[in-house]
PDB file of N, CA and C in Angstrom:
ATOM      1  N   UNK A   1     -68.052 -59.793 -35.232  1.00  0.00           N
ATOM      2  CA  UNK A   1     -69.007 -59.441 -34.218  1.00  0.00           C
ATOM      3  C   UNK A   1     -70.227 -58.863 -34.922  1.00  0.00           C
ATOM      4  N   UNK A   2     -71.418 -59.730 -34.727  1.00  0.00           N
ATOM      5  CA  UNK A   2     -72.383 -59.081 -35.415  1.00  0.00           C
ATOM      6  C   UNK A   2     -73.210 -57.995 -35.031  1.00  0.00           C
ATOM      7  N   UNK A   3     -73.314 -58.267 -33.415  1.00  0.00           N
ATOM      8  CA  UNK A   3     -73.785 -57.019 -32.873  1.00  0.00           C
ATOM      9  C   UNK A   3     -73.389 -57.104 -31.074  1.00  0.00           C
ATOM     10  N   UNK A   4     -72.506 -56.103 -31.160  1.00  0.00           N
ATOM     11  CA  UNK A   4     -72.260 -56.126 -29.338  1.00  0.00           C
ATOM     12  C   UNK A   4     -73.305 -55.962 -28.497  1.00  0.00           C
ATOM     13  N   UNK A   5     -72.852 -56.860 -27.288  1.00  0.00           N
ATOM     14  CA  UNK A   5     -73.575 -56.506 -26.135  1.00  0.00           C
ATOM     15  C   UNK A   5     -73.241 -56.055 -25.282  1.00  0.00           C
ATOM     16  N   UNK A   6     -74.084 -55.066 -24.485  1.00  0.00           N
ATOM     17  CA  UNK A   6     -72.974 -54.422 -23.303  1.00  0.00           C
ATOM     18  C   UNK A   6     -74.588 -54.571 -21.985  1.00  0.00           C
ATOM     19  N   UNK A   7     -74.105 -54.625 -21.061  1.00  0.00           N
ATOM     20  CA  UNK A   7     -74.556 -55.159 -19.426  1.00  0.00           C
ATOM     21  C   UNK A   7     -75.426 -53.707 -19.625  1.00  0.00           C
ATOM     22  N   UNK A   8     -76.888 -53.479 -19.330  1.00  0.00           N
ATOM     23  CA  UNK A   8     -77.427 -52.810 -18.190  1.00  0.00           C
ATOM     24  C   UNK A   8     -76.309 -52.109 -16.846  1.00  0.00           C
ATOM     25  N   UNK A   9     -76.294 -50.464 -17.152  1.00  0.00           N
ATOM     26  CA  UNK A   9     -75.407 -50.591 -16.482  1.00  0.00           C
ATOM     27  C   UNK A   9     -76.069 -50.505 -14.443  1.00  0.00           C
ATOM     28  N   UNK A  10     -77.415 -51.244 -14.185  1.00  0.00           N
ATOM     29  CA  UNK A  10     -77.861 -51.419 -13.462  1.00  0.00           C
ATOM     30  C   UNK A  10     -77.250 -52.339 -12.616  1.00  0.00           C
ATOM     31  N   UNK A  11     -76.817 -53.558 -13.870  1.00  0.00           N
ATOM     32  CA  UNK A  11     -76.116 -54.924 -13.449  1.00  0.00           C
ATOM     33  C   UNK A  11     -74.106 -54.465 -13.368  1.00  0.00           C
ATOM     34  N   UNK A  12     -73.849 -53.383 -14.098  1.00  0.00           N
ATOM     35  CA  UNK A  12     -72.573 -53.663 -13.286  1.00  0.00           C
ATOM     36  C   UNK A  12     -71.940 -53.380 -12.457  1.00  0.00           C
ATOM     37  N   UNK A  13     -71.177 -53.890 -11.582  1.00  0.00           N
ATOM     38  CA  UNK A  13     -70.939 -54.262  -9.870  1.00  0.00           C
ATOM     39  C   UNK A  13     -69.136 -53.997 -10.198  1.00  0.00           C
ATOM     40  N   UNK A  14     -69.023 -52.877  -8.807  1.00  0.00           N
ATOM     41  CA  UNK A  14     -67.483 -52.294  -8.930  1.00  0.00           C
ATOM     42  C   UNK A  14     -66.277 -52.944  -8.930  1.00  0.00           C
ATOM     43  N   UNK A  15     -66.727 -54.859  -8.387  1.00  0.00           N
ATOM     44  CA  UNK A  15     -65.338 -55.378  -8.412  1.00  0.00           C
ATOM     45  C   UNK A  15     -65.391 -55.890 -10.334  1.00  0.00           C
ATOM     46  N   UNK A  16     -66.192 -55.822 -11.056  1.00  0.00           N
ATOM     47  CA  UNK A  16     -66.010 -56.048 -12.262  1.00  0.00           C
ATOM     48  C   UNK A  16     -65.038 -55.201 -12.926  1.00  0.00           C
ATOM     49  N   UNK A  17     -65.911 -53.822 -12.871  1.00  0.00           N
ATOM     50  CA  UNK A  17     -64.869 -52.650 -13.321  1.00  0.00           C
ATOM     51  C   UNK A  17     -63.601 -52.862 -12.985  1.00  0.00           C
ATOM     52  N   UNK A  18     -63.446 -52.831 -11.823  1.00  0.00           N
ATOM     53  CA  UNK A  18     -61.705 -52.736 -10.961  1.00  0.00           C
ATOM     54  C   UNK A  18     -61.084 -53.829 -11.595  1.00  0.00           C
ATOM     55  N   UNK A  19     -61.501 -55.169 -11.895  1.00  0.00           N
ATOM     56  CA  UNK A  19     -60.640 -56.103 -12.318  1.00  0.00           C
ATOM     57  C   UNK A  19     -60.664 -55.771 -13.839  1.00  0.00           C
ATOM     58  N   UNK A  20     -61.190 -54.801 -14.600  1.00  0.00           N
ATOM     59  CA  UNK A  20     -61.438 -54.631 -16.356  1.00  0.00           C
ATOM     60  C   UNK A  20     -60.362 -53.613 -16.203  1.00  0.00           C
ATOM     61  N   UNK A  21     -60.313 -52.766 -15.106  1.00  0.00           N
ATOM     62  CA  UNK A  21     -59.313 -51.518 -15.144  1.00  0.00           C
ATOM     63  C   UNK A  21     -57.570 -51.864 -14.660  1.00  0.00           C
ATOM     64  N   UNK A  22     -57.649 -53.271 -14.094  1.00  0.00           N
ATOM     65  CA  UNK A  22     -56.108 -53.452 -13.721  1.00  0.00           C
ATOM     66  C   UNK A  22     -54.991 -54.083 -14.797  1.00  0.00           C
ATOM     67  N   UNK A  23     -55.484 -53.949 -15.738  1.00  0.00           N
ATOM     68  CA  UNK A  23     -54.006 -54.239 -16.553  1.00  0.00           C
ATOM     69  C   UNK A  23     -53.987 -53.437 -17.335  1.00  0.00           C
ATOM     70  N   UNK A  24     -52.500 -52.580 -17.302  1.00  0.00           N
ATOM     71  CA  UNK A  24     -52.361 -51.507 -17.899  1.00  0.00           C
ATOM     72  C   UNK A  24     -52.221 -51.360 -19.365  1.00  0.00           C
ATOM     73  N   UNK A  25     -53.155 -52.633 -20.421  1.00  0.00           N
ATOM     74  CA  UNK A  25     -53.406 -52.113 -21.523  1.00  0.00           C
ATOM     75  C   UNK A  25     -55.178 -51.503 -21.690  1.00  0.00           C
ATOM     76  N   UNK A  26     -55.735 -52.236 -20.868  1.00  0.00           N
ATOM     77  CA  UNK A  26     -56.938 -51.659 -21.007  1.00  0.00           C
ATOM     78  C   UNK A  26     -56.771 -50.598 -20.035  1.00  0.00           C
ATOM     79  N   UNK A  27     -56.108 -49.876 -18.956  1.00  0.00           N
ATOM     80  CA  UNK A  27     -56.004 -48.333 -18.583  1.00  0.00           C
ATOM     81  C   UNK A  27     -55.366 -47.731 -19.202  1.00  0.00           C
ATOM     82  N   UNK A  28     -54.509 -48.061 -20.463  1.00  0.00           N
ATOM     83  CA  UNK A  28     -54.188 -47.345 -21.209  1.00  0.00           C
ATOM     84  C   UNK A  28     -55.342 -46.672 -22.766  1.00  0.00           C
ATOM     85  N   UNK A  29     -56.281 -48.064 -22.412  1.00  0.00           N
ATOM     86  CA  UNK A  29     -57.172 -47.728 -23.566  1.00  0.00           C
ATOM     87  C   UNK A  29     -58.033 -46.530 -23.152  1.00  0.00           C
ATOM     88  N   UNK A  30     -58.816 -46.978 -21.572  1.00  0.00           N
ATOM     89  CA  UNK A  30     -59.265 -45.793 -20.997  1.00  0.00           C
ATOM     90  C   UNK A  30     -58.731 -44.510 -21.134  1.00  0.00           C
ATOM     91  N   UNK A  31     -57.367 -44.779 -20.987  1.00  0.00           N
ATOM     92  CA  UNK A  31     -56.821 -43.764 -20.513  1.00  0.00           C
ATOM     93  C   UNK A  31     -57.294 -42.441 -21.772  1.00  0.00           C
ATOM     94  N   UNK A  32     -56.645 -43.194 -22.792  1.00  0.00           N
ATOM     95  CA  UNK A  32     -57.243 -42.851 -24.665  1.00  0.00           C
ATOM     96  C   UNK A  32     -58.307 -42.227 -24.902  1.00  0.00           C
ATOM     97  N   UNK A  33     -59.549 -43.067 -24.484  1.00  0.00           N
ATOM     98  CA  UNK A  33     -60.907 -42.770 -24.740  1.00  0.00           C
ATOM     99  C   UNK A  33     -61.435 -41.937 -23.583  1.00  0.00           C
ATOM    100  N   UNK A  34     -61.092 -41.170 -22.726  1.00  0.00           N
ATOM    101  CA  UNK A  34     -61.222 -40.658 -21.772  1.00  0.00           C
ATOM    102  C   UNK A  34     -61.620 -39.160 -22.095  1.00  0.00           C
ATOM    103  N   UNK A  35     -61.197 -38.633 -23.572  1.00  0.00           N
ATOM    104  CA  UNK A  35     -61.261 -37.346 -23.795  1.00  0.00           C
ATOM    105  C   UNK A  35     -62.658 -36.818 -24.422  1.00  0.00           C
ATOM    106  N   UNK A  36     -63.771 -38.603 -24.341  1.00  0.00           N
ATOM    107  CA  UNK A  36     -64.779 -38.673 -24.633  1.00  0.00           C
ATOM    108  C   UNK A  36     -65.387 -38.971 -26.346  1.00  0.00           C
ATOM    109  N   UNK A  37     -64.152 -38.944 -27.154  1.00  0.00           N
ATOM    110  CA  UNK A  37     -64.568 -39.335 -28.287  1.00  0.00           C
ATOM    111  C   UNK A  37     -64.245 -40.607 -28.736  1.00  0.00           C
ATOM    112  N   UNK A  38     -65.191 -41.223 -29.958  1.00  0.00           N
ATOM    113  CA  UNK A  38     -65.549 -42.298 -30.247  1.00  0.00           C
ATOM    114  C   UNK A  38     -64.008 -42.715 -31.270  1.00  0.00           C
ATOM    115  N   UNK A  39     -63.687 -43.606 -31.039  1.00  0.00           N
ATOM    116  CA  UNK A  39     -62.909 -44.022 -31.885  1.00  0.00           C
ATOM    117  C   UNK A  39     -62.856 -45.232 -32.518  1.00  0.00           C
ATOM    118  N   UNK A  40     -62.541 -45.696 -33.835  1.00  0.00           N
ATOM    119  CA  UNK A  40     -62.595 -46.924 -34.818  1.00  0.00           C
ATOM    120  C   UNK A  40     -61.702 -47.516 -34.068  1.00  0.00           C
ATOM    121  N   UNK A  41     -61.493 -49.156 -34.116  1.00  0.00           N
ATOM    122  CA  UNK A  41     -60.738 -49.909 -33.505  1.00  0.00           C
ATOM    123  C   UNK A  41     -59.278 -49.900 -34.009  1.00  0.00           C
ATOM    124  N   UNK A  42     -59.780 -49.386 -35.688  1.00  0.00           N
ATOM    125  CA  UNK A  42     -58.501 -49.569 -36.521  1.00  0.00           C
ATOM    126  C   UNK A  42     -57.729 -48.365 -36.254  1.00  0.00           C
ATOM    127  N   UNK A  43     -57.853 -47.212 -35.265  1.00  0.00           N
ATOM    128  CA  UNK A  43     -57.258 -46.309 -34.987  1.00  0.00           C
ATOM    129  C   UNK A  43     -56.552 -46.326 -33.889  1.00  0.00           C
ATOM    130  N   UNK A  44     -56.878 -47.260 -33.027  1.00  0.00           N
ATOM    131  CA  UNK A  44     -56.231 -47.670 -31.801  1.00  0.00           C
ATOM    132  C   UNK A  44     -54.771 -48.030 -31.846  1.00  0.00           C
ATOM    133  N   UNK A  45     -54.013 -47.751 -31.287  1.00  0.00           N
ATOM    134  CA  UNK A  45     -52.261 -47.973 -31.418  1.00  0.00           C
ATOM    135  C   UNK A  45     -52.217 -48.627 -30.502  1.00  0.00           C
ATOM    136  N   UNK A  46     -52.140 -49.788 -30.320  1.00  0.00           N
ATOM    137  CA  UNK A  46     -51.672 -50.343 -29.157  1.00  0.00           C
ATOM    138  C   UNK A  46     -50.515 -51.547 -29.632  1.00  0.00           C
ATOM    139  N   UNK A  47     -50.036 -51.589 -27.763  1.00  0.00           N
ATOM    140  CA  UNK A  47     -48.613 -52.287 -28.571  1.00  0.00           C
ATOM    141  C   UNK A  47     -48.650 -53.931 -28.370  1.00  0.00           C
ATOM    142  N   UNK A  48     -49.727 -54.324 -29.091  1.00  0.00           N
ATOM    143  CA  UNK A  48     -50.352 -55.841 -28.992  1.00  0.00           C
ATOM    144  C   UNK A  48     -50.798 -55.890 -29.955  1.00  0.00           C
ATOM    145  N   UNK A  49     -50.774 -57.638 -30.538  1.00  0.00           N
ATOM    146  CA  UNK A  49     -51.546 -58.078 -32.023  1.00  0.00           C
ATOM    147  C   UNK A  49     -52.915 -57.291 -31.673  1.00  0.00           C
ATOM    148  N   UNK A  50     -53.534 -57.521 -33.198  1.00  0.00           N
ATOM    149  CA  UNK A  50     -54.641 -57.063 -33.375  1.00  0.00           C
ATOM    150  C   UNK A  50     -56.257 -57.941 -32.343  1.00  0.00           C
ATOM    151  N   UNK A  51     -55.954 -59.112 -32.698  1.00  0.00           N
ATOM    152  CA  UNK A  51     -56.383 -59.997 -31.599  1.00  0.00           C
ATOM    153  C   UNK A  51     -56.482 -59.900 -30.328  1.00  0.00           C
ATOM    154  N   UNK A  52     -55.307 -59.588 -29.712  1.00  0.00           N
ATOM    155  CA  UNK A  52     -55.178 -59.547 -28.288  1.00  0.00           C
ATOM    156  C   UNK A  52     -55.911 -58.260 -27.944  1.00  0.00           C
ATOM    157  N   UNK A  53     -55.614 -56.844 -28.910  1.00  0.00           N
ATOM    158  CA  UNK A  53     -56.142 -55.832 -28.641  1.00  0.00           C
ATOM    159  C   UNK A  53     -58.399 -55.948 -28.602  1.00  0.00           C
ATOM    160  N   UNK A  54     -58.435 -56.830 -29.547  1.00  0.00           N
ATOM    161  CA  UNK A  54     -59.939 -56.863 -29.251  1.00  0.00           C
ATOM    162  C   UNK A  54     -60.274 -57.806 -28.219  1.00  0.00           C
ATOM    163  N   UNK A  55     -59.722 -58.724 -27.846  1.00  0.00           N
ATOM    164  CA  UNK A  55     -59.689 -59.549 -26.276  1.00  0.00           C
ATOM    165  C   UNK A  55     -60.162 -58.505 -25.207  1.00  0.00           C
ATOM    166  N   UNK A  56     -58.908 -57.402 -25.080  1.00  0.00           N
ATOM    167  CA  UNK A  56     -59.120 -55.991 -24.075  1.00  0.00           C
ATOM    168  C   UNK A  56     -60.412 -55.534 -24.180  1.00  0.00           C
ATOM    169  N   UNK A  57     -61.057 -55.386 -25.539  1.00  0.00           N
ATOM    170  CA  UNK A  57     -61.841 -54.053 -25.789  1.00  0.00           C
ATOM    171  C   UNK A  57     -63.188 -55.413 -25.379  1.00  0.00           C
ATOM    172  N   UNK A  58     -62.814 -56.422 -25.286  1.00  0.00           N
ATOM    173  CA  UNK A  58     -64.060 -57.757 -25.098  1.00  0.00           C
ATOM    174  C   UNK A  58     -63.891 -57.460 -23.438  1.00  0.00           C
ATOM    175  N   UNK A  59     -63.176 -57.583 -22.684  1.00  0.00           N
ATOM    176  CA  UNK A  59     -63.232 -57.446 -21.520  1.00  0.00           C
ATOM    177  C   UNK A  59     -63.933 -55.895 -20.808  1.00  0.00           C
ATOM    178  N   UNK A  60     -63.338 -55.109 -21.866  1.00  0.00           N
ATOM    179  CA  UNK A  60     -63.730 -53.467 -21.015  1.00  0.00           C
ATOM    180  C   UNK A  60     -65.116 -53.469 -21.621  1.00  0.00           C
ATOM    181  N   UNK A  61     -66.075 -53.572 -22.250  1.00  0.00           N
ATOM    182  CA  UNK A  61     -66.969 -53.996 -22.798  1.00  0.00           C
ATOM    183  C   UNK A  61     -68.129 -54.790 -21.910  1.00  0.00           C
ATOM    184  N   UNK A  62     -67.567 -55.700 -22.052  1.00  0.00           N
ATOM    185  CA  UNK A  62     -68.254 -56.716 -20.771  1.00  0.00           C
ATOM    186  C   UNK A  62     -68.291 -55.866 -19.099  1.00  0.00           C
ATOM    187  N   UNK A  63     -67.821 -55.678 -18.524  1.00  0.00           N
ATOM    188  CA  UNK A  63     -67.453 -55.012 -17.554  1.00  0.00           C
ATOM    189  C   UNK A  63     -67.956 -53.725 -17.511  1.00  0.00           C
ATOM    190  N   UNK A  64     -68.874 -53.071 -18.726  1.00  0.00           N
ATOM    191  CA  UNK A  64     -69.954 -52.100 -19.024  1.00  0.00           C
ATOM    192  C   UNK A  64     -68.968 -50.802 -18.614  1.00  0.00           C
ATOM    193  N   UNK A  65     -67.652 -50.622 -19.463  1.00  0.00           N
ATOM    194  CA  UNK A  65     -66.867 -49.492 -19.403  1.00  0.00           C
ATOM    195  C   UNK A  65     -67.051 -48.891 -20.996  1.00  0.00           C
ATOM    196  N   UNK A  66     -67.069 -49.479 -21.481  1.00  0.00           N
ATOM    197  CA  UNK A  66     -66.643 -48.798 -23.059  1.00  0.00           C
ATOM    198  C   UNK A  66     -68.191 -49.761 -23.538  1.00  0.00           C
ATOM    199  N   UNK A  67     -68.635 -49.081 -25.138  1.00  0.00           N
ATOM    200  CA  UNK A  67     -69.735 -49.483 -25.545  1.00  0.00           C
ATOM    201  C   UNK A  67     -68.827 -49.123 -26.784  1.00  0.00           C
ATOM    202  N   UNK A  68     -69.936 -50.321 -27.772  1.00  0.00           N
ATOM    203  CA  UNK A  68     -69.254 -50.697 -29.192  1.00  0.00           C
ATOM    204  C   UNK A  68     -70.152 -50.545 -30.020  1.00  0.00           C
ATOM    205  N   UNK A  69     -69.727 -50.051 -31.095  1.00  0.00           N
ATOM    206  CA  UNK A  69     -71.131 -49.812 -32.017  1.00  0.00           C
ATOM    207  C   UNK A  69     -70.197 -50.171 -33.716  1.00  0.00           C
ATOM    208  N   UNK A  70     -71.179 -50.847 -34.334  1.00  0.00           N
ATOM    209  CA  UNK A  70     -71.276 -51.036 -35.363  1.00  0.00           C
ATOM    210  C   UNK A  70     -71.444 -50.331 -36.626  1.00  0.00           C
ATOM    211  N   UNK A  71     -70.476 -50.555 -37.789  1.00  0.00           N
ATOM    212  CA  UNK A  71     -70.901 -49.710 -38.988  1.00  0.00           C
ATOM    213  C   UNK A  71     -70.290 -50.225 -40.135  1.00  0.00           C
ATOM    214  N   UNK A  72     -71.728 -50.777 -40.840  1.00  0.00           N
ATOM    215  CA  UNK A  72     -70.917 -51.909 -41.543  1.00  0.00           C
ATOM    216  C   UNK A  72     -70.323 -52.947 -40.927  1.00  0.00           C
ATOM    217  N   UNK A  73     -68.659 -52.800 -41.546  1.00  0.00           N
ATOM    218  CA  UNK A  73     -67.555 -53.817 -41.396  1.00  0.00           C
ATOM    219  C   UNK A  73     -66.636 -53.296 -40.202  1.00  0.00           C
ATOM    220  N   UNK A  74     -66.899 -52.177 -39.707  1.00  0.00           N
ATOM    221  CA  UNK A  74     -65.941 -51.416 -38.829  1.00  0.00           C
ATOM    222  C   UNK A  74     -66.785 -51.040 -37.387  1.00  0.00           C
ATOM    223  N   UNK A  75     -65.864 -51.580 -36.405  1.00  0.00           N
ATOM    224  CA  UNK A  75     -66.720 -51.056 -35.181  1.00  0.00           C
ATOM    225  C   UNK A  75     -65.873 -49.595 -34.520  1.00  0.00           C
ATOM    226  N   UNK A  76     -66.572 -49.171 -33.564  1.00  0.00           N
ATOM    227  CA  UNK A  76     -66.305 -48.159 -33.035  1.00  0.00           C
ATOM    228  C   UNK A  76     -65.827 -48.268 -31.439  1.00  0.00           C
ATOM    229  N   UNK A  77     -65.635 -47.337 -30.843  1.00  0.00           N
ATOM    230  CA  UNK A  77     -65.979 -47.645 -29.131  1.00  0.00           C
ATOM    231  C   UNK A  77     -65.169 -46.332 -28.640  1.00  0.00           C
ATOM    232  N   UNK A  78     -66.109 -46.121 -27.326  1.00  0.00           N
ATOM    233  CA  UNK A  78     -66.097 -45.072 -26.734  1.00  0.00           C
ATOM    234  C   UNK A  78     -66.235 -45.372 -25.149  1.00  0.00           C
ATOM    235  N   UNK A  79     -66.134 -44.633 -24.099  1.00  0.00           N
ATOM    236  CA  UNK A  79     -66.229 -44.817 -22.992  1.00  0.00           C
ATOM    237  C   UNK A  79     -67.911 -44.783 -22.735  1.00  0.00           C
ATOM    238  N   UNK A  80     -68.439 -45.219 -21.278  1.00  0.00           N
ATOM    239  CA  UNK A  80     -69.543 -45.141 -21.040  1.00  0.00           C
ATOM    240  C   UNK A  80     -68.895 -43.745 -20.165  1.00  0.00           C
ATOM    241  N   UNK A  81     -68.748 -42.784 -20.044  1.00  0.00           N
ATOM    242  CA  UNK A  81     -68.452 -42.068 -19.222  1.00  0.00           C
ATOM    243  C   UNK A  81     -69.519 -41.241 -18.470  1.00  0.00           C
ATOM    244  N   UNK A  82     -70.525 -41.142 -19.041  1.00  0.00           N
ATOM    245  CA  UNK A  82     -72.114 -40.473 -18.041  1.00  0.00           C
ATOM    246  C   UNK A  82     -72.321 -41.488 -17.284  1.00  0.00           C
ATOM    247  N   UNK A  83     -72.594 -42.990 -17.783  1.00  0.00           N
ATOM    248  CA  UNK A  83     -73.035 -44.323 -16.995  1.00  0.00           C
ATOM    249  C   UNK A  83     -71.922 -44.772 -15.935  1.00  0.00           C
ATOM    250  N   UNK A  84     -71.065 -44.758 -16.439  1.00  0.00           N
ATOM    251  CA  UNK A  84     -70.136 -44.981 -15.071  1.00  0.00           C
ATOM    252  C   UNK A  84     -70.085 -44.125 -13.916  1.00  0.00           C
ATOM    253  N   UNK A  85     -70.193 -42.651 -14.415  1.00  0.00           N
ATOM    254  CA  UNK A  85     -70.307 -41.428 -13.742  1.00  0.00           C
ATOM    255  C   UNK A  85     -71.209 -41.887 -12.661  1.00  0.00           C
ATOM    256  N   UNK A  86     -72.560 -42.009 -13.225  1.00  0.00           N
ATOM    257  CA  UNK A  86     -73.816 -42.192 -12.695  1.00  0.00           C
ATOM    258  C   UNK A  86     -73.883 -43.577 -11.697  1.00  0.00           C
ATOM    259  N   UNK A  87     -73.247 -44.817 -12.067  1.00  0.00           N
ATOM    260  CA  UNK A  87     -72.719 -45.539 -11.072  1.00  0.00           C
ATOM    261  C   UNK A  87     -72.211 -45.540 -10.287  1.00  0.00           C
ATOM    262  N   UNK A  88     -70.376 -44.674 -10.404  1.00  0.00           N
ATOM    263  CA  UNK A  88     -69.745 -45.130  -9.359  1.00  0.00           C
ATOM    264  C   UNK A  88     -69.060 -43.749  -9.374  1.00  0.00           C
ATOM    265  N   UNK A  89     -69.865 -42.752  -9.191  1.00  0.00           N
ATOM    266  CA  UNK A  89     -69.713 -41.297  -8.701  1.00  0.00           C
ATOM    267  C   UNK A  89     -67.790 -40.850  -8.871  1.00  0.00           C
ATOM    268  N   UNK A  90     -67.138 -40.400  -9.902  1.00  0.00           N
ATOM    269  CA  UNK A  90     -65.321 -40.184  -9.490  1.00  0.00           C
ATOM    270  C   UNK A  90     -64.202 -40.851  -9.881  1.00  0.00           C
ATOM    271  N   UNK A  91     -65.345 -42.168  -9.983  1.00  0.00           N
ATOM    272  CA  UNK A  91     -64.146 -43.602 -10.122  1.00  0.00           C
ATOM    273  C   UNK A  91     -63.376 -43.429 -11.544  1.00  0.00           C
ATOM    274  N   UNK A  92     -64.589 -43.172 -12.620  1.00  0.00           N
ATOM    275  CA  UNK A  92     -63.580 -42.700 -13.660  1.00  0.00           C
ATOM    276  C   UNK A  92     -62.133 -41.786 -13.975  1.00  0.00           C
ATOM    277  N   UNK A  93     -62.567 -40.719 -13.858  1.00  0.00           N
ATOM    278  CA  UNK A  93     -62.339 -38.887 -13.229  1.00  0.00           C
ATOM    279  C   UNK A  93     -61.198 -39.668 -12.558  1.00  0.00           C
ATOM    280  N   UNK A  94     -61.262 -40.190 -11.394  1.00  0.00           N
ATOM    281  CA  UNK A  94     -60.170 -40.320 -10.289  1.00  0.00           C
ATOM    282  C   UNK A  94     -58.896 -41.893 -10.958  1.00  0.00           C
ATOM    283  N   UNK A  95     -59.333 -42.576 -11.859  1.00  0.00           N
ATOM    284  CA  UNK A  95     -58.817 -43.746 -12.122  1.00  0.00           C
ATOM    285  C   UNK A  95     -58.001 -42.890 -13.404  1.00  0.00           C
ATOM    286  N   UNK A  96     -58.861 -41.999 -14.140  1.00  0.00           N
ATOM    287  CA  UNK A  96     -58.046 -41.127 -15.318  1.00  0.00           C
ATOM    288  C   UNK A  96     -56.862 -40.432 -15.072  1.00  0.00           C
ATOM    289  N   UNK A  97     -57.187 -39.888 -13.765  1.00  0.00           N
ATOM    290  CA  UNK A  97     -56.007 -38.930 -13.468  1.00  0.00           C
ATOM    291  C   UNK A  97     -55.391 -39.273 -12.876  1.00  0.00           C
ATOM    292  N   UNK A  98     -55.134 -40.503 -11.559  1.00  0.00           N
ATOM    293  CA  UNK A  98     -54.019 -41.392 -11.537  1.00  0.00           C
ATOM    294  C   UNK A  98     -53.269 -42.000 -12.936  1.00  0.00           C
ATOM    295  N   UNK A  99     -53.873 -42.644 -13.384  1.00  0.00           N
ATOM    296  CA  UNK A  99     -53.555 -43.278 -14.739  1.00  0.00           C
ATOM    297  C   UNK A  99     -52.264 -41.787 -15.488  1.00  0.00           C
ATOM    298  N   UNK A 100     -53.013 -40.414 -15.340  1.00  0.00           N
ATOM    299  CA  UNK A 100     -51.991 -39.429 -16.207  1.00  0.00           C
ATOM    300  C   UNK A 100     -51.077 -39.335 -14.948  1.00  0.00           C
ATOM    301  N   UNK A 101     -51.078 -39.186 -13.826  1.00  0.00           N
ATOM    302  CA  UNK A 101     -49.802 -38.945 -13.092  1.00  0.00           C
ATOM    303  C   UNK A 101     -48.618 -40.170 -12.294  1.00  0.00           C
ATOM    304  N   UNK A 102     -49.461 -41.016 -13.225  1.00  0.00           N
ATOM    305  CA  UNK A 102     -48.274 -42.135 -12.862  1.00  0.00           C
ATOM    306  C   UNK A 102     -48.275 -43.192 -13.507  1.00  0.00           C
ATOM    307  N   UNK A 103     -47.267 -43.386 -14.411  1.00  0.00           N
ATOM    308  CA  UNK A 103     -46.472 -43.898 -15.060  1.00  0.00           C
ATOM    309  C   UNK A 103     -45.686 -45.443 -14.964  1.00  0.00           C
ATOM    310  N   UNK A 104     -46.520 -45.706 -13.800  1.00  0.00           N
ATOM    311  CA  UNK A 104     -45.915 -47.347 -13.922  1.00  0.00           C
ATOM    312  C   UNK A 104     -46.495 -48.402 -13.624  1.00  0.00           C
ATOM    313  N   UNK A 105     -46.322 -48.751 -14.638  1.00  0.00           N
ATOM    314  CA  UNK A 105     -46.456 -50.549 -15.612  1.00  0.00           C
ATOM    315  C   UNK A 105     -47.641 -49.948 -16.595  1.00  0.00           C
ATOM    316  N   UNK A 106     -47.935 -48.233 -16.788  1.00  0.00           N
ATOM    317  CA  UNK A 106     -49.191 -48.050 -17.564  1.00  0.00           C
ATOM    318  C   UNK A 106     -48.567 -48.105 -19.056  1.00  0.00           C
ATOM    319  N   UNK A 107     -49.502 -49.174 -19.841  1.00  0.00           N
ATOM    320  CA  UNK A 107     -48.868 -49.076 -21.244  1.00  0.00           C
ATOM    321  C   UNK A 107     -49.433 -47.687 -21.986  1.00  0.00           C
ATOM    322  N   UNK A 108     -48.603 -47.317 -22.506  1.00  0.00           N
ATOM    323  CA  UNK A 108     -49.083 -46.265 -23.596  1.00  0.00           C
ATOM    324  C   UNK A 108     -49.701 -46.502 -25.086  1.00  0.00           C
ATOM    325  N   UNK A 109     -50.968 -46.078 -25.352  1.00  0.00           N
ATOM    326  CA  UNK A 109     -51.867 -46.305 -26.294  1.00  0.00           C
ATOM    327  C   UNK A 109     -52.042 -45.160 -26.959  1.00  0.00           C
ATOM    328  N   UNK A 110     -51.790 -44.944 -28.427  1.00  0.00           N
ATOM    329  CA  UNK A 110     -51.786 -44.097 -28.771  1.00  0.00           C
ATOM    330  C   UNK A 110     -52.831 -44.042 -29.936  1.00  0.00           C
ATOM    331  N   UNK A 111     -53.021 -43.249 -31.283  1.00  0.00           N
ATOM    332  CA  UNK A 111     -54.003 -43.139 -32.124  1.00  0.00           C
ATOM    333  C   UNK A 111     -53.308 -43.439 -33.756  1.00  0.00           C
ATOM    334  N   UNK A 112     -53.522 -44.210 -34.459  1.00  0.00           N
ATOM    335  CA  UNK A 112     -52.386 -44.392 -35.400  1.00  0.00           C
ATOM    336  C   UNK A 112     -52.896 -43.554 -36.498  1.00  0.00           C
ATOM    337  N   UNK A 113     -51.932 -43.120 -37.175  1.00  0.00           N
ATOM    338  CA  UNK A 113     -52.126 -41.914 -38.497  1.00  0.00           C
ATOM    339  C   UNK A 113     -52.947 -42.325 -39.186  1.00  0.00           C
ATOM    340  N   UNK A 114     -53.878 -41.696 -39.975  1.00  0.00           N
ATOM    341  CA  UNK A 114     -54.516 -42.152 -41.307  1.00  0.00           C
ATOM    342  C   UNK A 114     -54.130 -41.779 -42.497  1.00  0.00           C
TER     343      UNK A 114
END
């Protein structure tokens, strides 16, 4: 990826989000990046090839949830969490804390050691 693109978050529209937020590996990624810090991709634990895991982070991305940034050879990504805020007033906040109080079909994503 030479340089990501992420939507104006003018242009993104809530049934995008909702369909980027229903499979519980990308609400598990949210769920992750939710505490507001940026994390390397290569730190991401998830329980999917490496491939499939950047598929997710291509979808939450697109769907103007998470923003990707470049360095070098290594990308980053973090939540849009002010811009979503500023869009869709809770939805985060309220999709986070369902996501922590219930537990099913949500995959668990964790941070792998360095």
């Amino acid at each position: 990826m030479a340089h990501a693109t992420h939507p104006n978050i003018e242009d993104v529209t809530l049934p995008e989000v909702m369909n980027a937020m229903s499979d519980p590996i990308r609400l598990g990624l949210i769920k992750l990046l939710s505490d507001g810090e940026e994390r390397a991709w290569g730190q991401l634990d998830a329980p999917v090839a490496p491939s499939t895991l950047s598929y997710h982070l291509k979808i939450l991305r697109s769907a103007g949830i998470t923003q990707t940034r470049m360095e070098g050879t290594r990308c980053f990504v973090r939540l849009r969490s002010e811009d979503l805020s500023a869009r869709f007033p809770g939805l985060l906040d309220t999709t986070v804390r369902l996501a922590t109080n219930s537990d099913s079909g949500l995959t668990e994503i964790g941070l792998k050691e360095e």
